[in-house]
N, C-alpha and C. Protein backbone atom coordinates (compact mmCIF):
# COMPACT_ATOMS: atom_id res chain seq x y z
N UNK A 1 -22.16 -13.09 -4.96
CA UNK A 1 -21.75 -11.81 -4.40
C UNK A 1 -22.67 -10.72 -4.97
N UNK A 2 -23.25 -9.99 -4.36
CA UNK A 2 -24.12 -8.79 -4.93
C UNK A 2 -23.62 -7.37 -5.16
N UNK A 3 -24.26 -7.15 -6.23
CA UNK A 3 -23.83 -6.06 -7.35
C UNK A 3 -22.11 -6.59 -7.87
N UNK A 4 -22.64 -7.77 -8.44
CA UNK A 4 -21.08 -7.75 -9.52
C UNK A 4 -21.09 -7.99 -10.51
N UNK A 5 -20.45 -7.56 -10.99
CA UNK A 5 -20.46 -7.45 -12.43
C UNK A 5 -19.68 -7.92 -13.48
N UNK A 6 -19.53 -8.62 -14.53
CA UNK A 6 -18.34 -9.32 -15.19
C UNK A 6 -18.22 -8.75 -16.59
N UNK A 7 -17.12 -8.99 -17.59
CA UNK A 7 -16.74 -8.98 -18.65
C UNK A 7 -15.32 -9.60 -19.26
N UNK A 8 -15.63 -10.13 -20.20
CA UNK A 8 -14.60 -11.02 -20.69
C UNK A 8 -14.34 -10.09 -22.13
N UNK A 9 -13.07 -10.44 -22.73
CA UNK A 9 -12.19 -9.99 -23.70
C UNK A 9 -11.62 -11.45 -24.67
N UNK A 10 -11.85 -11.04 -25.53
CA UNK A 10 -11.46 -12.58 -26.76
C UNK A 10 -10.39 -12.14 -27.78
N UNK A 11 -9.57 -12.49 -28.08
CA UNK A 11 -8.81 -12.19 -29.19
C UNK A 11 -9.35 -12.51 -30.34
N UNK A 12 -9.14 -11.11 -30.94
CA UNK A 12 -9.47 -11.72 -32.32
C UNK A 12 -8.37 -11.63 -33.41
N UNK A 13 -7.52 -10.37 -33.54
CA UNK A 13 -6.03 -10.45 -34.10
C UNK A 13 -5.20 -9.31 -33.62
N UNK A 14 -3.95 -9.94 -34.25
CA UNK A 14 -3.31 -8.32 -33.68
C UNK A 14 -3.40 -8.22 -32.36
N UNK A 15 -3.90 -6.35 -32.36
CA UNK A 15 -4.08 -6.51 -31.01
C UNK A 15 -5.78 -5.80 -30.54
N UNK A 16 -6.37 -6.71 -31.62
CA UNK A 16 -7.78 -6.15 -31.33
C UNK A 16 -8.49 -7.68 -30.95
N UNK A 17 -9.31 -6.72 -29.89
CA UNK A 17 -10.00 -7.79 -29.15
C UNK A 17 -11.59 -7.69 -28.99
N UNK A 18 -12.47 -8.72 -28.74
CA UNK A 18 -14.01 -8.54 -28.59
C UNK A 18 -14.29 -9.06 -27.42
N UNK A 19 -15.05 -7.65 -26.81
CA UNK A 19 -15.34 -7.48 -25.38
C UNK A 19 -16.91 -7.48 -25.11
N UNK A 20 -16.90 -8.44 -23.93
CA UNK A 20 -18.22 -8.52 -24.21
C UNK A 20 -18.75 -8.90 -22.54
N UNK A 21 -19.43 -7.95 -22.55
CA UNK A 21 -20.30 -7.73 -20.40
C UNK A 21 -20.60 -8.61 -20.03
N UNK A 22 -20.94 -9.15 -18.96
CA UNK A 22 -21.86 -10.17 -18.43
C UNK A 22 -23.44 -10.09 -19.16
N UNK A 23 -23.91 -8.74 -19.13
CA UNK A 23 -25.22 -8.88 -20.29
C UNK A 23 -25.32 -8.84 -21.52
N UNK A 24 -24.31 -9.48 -21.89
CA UNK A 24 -24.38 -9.92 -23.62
C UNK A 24 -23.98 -8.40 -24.39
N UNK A 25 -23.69 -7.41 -23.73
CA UNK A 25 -23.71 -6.39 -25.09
C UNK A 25 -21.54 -6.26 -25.31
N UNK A 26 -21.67 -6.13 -26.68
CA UNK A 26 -20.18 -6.34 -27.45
C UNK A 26 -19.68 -5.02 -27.72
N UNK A 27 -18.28 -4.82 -27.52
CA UNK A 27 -17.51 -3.41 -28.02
C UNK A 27 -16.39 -4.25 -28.65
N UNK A 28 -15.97 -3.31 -29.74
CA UNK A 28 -14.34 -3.83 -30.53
C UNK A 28 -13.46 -2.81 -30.01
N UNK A 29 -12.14 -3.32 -29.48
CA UNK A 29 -11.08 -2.86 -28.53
C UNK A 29 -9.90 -3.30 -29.59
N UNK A 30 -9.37 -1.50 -29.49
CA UNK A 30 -7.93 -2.17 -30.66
C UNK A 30 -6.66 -1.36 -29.38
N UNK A 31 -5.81 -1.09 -30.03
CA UNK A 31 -4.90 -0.38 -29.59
C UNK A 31 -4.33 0.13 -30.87
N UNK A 32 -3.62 1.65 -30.26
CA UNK A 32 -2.85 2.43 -31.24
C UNK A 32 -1.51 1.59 -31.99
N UNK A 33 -1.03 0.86 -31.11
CA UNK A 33 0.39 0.24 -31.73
C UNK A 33 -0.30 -1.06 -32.21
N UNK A 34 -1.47 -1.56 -32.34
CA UNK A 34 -1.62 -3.02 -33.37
C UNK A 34 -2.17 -2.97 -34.50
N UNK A 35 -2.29 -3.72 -35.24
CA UNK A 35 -1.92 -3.96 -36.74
C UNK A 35 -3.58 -3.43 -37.41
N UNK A 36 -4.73 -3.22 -36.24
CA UNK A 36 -6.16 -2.66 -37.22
C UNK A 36 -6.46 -1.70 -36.23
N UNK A 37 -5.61 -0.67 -36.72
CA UNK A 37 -5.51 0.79 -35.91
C UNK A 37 -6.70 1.80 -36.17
N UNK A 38 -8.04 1.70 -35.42
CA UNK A 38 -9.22 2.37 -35.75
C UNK A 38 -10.12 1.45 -36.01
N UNK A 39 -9.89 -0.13 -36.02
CA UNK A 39 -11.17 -0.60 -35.55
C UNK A 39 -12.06 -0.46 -34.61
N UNK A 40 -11.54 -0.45 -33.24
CA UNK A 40 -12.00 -0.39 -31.99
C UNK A 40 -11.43 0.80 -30.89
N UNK A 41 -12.47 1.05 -30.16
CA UNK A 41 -11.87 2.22 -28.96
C UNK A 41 -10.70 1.45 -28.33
N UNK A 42 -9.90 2.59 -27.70
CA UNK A 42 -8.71 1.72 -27.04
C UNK A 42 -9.29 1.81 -25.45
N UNK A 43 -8.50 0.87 -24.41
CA UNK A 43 -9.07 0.82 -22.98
C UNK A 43 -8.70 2.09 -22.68
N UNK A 44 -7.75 2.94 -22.84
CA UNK A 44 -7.99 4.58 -22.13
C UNK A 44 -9.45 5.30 -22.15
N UNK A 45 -9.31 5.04 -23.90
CA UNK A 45 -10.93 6.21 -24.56
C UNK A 45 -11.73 4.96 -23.81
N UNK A 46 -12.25 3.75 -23.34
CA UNK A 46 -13.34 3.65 -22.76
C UNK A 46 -13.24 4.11 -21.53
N UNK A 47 -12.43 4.37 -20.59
CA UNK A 47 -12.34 4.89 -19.46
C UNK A 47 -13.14 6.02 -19.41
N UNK A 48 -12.33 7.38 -20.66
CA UNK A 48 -13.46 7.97 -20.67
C UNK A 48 -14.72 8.33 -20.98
N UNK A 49 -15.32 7.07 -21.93
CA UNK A 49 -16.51 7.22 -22.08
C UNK A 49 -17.46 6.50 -21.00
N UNK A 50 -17.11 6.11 -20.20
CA UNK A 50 -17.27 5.43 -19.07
C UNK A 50 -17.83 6.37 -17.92
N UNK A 51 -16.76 7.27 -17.40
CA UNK A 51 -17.09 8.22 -17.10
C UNK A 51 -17.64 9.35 -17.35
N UNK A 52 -17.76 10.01 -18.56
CA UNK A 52 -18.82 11.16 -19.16
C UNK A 52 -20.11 10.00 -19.28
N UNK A 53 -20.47 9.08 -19.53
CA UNK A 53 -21.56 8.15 -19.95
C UNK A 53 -22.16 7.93 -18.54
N UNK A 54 -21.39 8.03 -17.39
CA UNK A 54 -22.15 7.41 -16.17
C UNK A 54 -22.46 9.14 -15.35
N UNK A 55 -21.63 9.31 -15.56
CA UNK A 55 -22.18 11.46 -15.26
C UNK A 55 -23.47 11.70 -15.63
N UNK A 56 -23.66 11.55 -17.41
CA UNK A 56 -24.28 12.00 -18.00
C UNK A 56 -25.86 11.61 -17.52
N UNK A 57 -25.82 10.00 -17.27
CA UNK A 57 -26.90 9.52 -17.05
C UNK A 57 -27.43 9.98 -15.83
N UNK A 58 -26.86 10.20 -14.24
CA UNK A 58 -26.88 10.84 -13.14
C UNK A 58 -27.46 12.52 -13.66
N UNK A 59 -27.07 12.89 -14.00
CA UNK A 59 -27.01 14.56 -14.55
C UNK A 59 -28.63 14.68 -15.65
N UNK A 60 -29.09 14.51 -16.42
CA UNK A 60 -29.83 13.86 -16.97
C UNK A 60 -31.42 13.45 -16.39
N UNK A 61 -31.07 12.43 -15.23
CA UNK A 61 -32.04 11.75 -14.19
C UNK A 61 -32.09 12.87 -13.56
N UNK A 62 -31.20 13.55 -12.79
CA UNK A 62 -31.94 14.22 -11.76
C UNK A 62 -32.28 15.72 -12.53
N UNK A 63 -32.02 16.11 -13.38
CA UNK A 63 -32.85 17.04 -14.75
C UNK A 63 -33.99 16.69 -14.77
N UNK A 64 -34.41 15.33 -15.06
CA UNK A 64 -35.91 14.95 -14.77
C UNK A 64 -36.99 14.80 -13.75
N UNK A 65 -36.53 14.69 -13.22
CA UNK A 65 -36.70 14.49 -11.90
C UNK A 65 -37.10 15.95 -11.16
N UNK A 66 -36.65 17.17 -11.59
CA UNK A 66 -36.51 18.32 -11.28
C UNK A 66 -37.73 18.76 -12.46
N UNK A 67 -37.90 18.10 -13.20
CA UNK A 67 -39.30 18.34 -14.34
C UNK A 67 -38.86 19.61 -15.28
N UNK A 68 -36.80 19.45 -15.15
CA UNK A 68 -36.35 20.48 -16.33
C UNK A 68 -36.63 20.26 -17.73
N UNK A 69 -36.93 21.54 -17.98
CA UNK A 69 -37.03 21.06 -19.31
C UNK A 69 -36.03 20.77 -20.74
N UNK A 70 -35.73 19.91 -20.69
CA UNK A 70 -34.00 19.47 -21.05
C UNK A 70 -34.84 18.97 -22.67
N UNK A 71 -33.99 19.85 -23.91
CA UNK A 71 -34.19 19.10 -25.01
C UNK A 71 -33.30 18.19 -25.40
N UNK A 72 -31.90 18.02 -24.55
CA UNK A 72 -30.89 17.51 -25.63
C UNK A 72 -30.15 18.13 -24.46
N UNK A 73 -29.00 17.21 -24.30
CA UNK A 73 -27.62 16.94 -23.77
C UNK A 73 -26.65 16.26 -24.48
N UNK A 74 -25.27 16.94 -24.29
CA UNK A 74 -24.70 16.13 -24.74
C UNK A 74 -23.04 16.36 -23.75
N UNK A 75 -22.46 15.23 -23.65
CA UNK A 75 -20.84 15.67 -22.60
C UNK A 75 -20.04 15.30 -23.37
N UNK A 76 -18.68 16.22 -22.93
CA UNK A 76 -17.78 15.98 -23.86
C UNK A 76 -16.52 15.89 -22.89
N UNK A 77 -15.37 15.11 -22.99
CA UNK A 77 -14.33 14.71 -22.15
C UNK A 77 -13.00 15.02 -23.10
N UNK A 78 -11.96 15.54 -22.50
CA UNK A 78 -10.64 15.51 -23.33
C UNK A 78 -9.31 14.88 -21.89
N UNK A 79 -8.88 14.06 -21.95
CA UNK A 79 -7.65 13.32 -20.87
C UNK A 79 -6.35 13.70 -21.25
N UNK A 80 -5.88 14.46 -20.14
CA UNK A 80 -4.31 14.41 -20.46
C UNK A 80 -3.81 13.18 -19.84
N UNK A 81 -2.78 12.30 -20.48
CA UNK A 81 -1.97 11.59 -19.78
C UNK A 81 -0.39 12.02 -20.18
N UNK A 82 0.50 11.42 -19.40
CA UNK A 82 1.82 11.63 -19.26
C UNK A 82 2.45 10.67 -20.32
N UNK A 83 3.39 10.79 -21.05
CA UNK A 83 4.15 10.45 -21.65
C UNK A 83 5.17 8.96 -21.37
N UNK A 84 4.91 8.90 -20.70
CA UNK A 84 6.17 7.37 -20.30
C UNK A 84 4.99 6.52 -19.85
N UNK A 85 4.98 5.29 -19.71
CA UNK A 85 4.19 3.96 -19.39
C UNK A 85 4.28 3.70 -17.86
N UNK A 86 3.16 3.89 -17.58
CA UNK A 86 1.97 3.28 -17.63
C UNK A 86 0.92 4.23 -18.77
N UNK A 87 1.50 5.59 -18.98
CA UNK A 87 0.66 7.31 -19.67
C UNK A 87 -0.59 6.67 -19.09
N UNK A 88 -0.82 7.23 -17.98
CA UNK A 88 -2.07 7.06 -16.75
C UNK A 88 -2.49 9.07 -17.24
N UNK A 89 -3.63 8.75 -16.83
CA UNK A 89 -4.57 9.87 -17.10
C UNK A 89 -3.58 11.12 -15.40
N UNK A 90 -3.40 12.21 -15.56
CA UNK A 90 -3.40 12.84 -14.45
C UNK A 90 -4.21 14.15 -14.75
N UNK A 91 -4.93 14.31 -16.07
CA UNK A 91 -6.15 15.62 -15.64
C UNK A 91 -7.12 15.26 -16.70
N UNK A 92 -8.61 15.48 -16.55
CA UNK A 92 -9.41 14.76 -16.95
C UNK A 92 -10.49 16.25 -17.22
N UNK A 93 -11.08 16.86 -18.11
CA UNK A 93 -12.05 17.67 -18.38
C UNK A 93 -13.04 17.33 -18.66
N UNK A 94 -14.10 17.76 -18.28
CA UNK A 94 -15.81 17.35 -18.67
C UNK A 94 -16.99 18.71 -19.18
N UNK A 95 -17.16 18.78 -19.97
CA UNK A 95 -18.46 19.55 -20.20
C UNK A 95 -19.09 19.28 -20.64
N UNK A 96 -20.51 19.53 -20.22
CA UNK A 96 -21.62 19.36 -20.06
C UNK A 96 -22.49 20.01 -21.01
N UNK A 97 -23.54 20.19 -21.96
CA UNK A 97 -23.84 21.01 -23.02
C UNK A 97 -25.39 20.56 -22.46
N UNK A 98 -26.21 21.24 -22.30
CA UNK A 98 -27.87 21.06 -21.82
C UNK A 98 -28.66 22.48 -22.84
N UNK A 99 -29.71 21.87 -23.74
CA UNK A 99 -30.12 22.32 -24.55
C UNK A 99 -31.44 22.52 -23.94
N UNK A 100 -31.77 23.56 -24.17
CA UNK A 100 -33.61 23.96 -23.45
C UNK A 100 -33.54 24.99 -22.47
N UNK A 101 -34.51 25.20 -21.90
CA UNK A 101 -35.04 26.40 -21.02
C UNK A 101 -34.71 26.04 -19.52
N UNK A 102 -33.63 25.79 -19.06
CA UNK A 102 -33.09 25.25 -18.30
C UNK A 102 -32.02 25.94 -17.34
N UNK A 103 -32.91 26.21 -15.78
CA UNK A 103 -32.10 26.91 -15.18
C UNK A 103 -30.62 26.20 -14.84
N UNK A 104 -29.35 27.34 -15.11
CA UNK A 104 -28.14 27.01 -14.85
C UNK A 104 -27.65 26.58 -13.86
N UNK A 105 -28.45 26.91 -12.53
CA UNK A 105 -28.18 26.55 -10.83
C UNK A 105 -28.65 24.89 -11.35
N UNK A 106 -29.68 24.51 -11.74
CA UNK A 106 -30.55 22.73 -11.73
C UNK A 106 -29.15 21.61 -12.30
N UNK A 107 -28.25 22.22 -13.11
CA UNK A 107 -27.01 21.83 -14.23
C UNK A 107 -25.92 21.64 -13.13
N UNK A 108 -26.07 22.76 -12.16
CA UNK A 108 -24.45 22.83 -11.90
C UNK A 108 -24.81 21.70 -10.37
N UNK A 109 -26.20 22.21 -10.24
CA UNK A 109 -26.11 21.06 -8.58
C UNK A 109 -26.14 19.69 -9.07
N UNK A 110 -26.77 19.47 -10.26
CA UNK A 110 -26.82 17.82 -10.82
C UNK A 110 -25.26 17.43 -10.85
N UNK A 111 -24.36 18.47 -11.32
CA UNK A 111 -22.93 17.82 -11.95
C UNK A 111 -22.57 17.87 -10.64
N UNK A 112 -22.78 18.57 -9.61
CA UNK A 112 -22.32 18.23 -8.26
C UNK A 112 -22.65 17.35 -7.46
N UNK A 113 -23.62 16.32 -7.53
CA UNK A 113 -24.59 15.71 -7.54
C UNK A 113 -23.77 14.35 -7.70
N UNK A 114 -23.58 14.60 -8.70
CA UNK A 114 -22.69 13.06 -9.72
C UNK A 114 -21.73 13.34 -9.49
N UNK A 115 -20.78 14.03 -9.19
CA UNK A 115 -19.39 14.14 -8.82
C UNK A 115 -19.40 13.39 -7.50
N UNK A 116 -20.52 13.96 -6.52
CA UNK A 116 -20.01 13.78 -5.34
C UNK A 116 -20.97 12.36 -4.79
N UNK A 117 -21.79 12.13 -5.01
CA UNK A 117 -22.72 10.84 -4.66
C UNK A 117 -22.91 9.76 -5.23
N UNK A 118 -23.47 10.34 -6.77
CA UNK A 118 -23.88 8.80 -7.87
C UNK A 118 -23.00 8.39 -8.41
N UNK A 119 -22.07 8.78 -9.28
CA UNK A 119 -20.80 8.49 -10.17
C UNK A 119 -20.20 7.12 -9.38
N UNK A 120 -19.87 6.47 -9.80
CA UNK A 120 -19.29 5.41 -8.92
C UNK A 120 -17.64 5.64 -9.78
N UNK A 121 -17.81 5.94 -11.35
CA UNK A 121 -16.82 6.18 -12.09
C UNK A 121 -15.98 7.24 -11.68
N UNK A 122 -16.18 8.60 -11.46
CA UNK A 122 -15.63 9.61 -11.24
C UNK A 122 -15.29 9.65 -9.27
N UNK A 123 -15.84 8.71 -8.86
CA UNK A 123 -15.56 8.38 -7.17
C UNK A 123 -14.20 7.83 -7.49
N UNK A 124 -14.23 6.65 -8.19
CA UNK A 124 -12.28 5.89 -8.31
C UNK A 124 -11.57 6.96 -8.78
N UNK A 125 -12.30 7.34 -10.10
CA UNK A 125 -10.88 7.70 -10.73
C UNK A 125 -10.17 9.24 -10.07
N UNK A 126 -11.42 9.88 -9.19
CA UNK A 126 -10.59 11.37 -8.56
C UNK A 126 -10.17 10.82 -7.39
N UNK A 127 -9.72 9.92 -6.74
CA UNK A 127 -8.79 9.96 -6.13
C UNK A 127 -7.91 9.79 -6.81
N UNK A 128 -7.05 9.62 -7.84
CA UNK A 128 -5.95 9.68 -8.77
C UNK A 128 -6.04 10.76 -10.20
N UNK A 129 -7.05 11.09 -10.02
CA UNK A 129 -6.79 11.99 -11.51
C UNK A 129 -7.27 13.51 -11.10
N UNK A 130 -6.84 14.80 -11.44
CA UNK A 130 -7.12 15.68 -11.78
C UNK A 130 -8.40 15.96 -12.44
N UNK A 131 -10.30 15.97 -11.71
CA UNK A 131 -11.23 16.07 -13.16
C UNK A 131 -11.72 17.50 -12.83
N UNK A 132 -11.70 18.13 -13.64
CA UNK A 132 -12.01 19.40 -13.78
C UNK A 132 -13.37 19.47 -14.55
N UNK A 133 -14.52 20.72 -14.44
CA UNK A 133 -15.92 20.44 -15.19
C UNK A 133 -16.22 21.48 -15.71
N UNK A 134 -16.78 22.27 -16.47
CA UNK A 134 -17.86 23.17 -16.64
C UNK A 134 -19.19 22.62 -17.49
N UNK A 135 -20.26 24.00 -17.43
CA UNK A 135 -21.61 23.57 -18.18
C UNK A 135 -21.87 25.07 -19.04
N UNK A 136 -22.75 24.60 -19.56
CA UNK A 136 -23.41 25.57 -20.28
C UNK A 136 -24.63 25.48 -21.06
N UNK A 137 -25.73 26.01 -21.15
CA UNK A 137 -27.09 25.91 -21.28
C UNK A 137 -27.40 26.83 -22.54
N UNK A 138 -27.50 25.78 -23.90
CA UNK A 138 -27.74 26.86 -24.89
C UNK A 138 -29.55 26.72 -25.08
N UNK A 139 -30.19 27.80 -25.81
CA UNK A 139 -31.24 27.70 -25.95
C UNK A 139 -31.81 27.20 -27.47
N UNK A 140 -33.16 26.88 -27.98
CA UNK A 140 -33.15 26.06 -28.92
C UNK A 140 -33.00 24.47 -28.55
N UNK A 141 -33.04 24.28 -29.92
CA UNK A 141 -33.09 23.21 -30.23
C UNK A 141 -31.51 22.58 -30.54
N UNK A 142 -30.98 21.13 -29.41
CA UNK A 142 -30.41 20.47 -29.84
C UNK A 142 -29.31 20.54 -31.65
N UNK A 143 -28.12 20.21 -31.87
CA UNK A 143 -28.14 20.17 -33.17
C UNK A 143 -28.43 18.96 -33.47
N UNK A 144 -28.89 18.08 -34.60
CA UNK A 144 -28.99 16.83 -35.46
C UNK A 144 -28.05 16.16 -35.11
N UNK A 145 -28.06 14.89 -34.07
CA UNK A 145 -27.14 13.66 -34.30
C UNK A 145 -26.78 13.47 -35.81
N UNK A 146 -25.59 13.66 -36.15
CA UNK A 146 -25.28 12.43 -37.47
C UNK A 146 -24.30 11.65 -37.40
């Protein structure tokens, strides 16, 4: 079947598990209620790094592509969910942080861009979730990953 994609999940204790893609790369998956609380992201927080991570890359590309001059990006996501089970996400925030000499119109059509065409992530999940966005373009230099 074309364009598919796989991943399997292994127990390892508790309730943390090792997840691992069809192309060999590994994440550690715990949950808040099992016994090694902060080993691993839980499946909500990858949802949203899933989605700011597949934005970002869309948003980013067509920055380049546009020959902006982008020193440094970085997105940031916060999820409300509801309180009783399934606590499914119903509003989802994104901003966008673009470092460099970088017109603000090139930012806002890219995030519109990926909202509405490339995202394959933010295509599922807004038909069910609330995602709300802004950007903002500081000048300088990036701060230091640590």
């Amino acid at each position: 079947m074309p364009n598919q994609l796989s991943a399997r999940v292994t127990l390892q204790d508790e309730l943390r598990f090792l997840g691992t893609t069809g192309t060999g790369h590994n994440i550690q998956l715990d949950s808040p209620h099992g016994g090694n609380v902060g080993v691993g992201s839980s499946p909500m927080e990858l949802i949203l790094m899933g989605l700011i991570g597949c934005s970002a890359m869309d948003v980013i590309s067509i920055l380049r592509k546009k020959r902006a001059p982008v020193k440094g990006m970085e997105v940031r996501t916060v999820g409300d969910r509801v309180d009783t089970y399934p606590m499914i996400y119903t509003d989802i925030h994104i901003e966008y942080i673009v470092w460099g000499d970088v017109d603000p119109k090139a930012v806002e059509r890219a995030v519109e861009l990926s909202r509405d065409r490339y995202c394959p992530v933010w295509s599922m999940l807004g038909h069910s979730v609330n995602i709300t966005w802004n950007y903002r373009v500081e000048s300088g230099d990036p701060p230091s990953a640590e």
